[in-house]
C-alpha atoms as a PDB file:
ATOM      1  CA  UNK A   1      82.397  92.849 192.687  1.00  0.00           C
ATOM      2  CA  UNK A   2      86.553  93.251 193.324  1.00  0.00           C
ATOM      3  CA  UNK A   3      87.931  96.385 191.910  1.00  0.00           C
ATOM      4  CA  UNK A   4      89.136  94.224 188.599  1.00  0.00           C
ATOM      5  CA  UNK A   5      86.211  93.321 187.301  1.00  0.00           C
ATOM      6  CA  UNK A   6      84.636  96.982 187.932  1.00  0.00           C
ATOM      7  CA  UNK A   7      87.824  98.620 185.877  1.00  0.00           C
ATOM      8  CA  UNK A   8      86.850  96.131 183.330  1.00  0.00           C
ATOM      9  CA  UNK A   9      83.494  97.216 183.586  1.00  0.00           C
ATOM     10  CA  UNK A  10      84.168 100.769 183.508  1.00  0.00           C
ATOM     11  CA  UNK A  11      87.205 101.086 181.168  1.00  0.00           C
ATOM     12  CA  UNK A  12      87.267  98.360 178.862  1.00  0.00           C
ATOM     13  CA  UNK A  13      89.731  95.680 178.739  1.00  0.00           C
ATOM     14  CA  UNK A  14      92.429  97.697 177.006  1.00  0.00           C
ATOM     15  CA  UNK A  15      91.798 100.697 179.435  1.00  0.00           C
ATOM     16  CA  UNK A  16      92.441  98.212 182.495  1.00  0.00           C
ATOM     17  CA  UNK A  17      95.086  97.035 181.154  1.00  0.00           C
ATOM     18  CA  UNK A  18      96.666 100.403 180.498  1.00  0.00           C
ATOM     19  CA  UNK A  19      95.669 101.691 183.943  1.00  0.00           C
ATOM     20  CA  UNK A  20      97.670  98.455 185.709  1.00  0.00           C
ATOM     21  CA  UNK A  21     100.093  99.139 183.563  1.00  0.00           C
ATOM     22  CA  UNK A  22     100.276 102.530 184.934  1.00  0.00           C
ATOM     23  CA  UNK A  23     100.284 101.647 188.513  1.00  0.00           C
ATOM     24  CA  UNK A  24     103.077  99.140 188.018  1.00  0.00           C
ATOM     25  CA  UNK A  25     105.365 101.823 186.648  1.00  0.00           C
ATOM     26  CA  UNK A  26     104.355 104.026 189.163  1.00  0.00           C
ATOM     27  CA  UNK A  27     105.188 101.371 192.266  1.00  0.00           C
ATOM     28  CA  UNK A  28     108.900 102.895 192.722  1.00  0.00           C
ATOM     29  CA  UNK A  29     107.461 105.999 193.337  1.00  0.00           C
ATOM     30  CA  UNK A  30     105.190 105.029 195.866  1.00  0.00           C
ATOM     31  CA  UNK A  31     107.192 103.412 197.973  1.00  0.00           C
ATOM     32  CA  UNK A  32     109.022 104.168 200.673  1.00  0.00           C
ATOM     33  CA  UNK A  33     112.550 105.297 199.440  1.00  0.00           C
ATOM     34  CA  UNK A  34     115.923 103.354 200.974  1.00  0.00           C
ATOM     35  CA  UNK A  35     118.632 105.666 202.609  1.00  0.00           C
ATOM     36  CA  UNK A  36     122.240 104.047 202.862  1.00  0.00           C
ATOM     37  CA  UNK A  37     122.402 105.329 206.529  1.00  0.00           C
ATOM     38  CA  UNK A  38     126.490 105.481 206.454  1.00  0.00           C
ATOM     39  CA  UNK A  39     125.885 107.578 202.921  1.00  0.00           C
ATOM     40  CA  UNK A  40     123.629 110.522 205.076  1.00  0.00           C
ATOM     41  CA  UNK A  41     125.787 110.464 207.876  1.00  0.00           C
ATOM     42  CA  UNK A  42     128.791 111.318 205.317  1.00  0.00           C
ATOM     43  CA  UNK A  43     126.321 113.728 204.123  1.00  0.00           C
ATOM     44  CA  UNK A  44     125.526 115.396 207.168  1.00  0.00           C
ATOM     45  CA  UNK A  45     129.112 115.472 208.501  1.00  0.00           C
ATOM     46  CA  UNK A  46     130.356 117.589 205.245  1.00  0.00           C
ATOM     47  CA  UNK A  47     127.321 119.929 206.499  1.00  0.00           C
ATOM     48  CA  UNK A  48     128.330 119.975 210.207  1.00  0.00           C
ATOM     49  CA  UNK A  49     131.853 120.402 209.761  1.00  0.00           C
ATOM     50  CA  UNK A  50     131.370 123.674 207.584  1.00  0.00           C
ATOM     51  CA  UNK A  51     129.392 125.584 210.174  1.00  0.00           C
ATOM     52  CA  UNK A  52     130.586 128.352 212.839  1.00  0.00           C
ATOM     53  CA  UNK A  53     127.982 127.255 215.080  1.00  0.00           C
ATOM     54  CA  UNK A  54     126.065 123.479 215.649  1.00  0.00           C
ATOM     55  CA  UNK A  55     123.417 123.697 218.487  1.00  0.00           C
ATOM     56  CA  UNK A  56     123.947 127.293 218.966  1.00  0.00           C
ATOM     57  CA  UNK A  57     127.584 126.832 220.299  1.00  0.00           C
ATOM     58  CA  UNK A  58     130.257 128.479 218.407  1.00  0.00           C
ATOM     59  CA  UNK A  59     132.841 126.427 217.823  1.00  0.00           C
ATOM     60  CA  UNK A  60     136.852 127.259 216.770  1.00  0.00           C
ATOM     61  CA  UNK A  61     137.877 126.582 213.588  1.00  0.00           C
ATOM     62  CA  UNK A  62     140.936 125.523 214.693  1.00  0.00           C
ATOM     63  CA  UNK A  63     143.441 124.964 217.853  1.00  0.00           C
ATOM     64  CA  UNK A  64     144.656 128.755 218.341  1.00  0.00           C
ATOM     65  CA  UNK A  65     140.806 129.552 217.936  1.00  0.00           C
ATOM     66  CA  UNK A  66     139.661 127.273 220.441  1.00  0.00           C
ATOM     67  CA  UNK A  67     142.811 128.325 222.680  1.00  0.00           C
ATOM     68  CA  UNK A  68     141.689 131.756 222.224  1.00  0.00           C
ATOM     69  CA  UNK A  69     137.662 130.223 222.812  1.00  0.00           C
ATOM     70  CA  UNK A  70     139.218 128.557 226.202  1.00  0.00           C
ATOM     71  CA  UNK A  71     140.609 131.872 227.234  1.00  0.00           C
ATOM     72  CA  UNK A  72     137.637 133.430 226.636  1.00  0.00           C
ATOM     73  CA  UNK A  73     135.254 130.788 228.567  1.00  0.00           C
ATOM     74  CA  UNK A  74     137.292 130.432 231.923  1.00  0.00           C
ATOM     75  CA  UNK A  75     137.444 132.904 234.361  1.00  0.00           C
ATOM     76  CA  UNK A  76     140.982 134.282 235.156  1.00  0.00           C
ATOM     77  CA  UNK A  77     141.153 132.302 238.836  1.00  0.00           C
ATOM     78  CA  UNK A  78     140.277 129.183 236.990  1.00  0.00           C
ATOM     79  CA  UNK A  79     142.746 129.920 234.403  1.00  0.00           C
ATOM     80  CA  UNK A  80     145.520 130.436 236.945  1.00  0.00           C
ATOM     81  CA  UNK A  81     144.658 127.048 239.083  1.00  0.00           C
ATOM     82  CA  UNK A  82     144.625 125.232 235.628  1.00  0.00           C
ATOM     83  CA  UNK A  83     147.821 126.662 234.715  1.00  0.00           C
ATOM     84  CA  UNK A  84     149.467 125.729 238.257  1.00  0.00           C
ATOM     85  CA  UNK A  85     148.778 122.028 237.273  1.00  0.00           C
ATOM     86  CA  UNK A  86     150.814 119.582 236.165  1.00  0.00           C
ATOM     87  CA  UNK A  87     150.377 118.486 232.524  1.00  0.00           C
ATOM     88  CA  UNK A  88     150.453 114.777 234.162  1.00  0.00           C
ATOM     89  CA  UNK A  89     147.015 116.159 236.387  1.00  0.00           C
ATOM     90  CA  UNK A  90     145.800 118.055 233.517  1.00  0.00           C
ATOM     91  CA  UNK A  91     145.648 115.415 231.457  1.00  0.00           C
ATOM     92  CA  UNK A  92     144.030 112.618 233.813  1.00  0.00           C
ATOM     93  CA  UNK A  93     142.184 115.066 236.223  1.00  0.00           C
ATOM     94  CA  UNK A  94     140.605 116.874 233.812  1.00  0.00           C
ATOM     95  CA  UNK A  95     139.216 114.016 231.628  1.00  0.00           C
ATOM     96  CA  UNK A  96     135.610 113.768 232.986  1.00  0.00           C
ATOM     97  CA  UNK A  97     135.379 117.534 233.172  1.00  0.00           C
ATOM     98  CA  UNK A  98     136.963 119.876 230.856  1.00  0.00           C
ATOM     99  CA  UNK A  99     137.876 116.743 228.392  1.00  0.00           C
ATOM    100  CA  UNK A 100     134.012 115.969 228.476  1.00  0.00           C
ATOM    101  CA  UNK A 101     132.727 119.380 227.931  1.00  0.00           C
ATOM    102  CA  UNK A 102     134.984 120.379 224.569  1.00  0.00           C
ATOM    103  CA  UNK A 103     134.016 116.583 222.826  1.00  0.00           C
ATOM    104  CA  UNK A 104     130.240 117.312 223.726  1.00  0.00           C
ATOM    105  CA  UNK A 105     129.820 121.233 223.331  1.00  0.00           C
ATOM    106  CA  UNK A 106     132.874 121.533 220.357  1.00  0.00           C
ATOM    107  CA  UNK A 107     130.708 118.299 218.369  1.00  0.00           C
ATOM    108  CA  UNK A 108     133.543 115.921 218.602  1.00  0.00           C
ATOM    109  CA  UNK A 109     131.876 113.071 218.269  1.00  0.00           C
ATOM    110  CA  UNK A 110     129.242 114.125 215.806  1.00  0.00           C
ATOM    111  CA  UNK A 111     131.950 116.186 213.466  1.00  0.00           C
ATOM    112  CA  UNK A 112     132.734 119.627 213.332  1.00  0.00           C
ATOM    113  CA  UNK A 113     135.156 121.861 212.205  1.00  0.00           C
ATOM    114  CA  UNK A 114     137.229 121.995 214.701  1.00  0.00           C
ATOM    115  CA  UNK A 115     137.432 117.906 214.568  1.00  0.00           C
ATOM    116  CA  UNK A 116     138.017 118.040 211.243  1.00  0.00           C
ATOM    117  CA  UNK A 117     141.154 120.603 211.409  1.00  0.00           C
ATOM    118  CA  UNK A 118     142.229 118.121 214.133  1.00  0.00           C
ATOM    119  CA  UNK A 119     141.764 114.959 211.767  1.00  0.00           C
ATOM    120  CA  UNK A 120     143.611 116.955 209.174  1.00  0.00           C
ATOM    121  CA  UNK A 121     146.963 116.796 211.755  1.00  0.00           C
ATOM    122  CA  UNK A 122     146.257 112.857 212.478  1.00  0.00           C
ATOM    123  CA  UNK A 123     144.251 112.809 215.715  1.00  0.00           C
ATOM    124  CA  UNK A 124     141.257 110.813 215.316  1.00  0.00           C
ATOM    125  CA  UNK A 125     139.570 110.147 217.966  1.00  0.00           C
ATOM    126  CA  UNK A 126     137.409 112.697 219.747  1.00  0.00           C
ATOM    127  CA  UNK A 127     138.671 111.842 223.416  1.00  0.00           C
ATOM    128  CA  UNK A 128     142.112 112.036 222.014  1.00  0.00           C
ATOM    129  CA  UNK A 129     141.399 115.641 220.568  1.00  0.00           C
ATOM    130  CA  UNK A 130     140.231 117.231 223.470  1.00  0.00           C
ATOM    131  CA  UNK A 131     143.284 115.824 225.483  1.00  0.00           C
ATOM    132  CA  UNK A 132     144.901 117.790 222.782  1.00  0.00           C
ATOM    133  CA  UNK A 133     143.207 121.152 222.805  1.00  0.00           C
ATOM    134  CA  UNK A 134     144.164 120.837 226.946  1.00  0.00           C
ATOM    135  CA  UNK A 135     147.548 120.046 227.424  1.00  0.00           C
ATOM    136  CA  UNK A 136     148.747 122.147 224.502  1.00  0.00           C
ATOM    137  CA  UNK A 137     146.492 125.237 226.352  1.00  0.00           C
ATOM    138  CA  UNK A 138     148.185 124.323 229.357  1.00  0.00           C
ATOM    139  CA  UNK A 139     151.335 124.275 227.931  1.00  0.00           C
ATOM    140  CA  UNK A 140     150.801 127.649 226.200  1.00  0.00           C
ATOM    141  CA  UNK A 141     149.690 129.128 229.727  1.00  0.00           C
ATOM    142  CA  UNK A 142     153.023 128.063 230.842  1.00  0.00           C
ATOM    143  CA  UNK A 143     154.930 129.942 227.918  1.00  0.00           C
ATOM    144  CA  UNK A 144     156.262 126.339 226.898  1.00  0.00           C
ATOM    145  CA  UNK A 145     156.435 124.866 223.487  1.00  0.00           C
ATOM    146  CA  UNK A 146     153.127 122.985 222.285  1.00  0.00           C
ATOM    147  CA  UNK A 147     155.665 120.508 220.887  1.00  0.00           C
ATOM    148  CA  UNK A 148     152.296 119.313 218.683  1.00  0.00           C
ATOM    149  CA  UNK A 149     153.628 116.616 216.521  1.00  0.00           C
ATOM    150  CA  UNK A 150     155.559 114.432 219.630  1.00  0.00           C
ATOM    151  CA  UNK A 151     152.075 115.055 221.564  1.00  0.00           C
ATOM    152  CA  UNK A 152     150.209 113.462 218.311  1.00  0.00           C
ATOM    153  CA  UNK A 153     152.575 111.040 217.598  1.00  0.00           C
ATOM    154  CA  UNK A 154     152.145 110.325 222.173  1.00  0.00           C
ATOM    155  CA  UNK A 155     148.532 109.984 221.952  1.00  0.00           C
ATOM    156  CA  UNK A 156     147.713 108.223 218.745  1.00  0.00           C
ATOM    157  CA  UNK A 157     150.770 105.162 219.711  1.00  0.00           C
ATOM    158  CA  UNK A 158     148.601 105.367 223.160  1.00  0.00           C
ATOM    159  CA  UNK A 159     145.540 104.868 221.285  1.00  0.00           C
ATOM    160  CA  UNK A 160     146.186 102.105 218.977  1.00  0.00           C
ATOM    161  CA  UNK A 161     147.592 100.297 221.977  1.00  0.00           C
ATOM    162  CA  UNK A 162     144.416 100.996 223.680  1.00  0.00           C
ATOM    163  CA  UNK A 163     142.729  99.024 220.492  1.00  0.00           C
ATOM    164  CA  UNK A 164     145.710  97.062 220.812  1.00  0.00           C
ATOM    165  CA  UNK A 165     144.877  95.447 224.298  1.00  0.00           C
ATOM    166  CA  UNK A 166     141.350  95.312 223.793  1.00  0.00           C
ATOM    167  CA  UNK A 167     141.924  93.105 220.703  1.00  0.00           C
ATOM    168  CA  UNK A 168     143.907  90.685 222.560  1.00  0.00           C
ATOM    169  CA  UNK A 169     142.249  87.047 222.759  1.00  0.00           C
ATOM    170  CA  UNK A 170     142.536  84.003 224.956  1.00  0.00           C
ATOM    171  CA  UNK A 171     144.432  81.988 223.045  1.00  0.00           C
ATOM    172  CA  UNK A 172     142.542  78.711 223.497  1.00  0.00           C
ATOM    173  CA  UNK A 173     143.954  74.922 223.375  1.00  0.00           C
ATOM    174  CA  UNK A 174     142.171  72.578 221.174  1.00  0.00           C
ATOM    175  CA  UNK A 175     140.884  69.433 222.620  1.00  0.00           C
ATOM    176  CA  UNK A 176     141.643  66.209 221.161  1.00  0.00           C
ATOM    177  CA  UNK A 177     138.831  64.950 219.662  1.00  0.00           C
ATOM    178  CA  UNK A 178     138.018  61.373 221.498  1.00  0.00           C
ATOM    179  CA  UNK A 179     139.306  57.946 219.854  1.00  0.00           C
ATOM    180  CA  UNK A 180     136.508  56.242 218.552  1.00  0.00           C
ATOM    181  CA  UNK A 181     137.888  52.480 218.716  1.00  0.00           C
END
């Protein structure tokens, strides 16, 4: 006996009916629901970027706070090798150290607050706010102007001809298709 004819059985034809009835509304619920992944990731950015600390790591609100953070962090020897640099080394030297360690620990990538304050003065991409957050530190060190909207304007035209250059095809050259005589 399959499990229609015993509801039949047991309920009667109109309480079989009812019950199936039942179920079939209730399939929605059941199953599994569907997340637009790109709609939770928006949703857990605008959580990440409103909190003082992601992973247990503060992290500045904004660049004088994570100059102030940086000033804080290295040691006063470090601070006066770093500051002896040239803004050419600091930038290029620095990239797989100091550049690494703000996008990973500061949530670059993942969105923060700090990234955000960062988008908000037109620097978009995580690698190119870090290299932000260090030569304007550096130049601060050095009592010189942080000149901030050249340096923005510096990196993003380096960026986009970054995307620029990797966007660039072969240009290929159509074979004639053979006569067929």
């Amino acid at each position: 006996m399959n499990f229609a004819d015993s509801l039949l059985r047991h309920a009667g034809a109109r309480g079989a009916v009812l019950l199936l009835i039942l179920f079939w509304a209730a399939r929605p619920a059941m199953s599994q629901s569907r997340v637009n992944p790109d709609s939770l990731w928006r949703i857990q950015y605008q959580q990440r970027i409103r909190k003082a600390r992601l992973n247990g790591i503060y992290i500045p609100q904004n660049l004088g706070d994570a100059h102030r953070q940086l000033n804080r962090l290295i040691s006063p020897e470090a601070r006066e090798k770093f500051k002896r640099m040239s803004e050419n080394q600091v930038k290029h030297k620095l990239f797989f150290s100091l550049n690494r360690w703000i996008c990973v620990n500061w949530s670059l990538y993942e969105g923060s607050r700090l990234g955000e304050s960062l988008r908000r003065l037109g620097l978009y991409h995580p690698e190119d706010q870090a290299t932000f957050i260090i030569i304007t530190y550096h130049r601060k060190l050095n009592g010189r102007p942080l000149d901030a909207k050249s340096l923005i304007e510096s990196l993003a035209a380096q960026r986009k001809k970054y995307y620029a250059n990797r966007r660039k095809v072969i240009k290929v050259v159509p074979v004639p298709a053979p006569n067929s005589d």
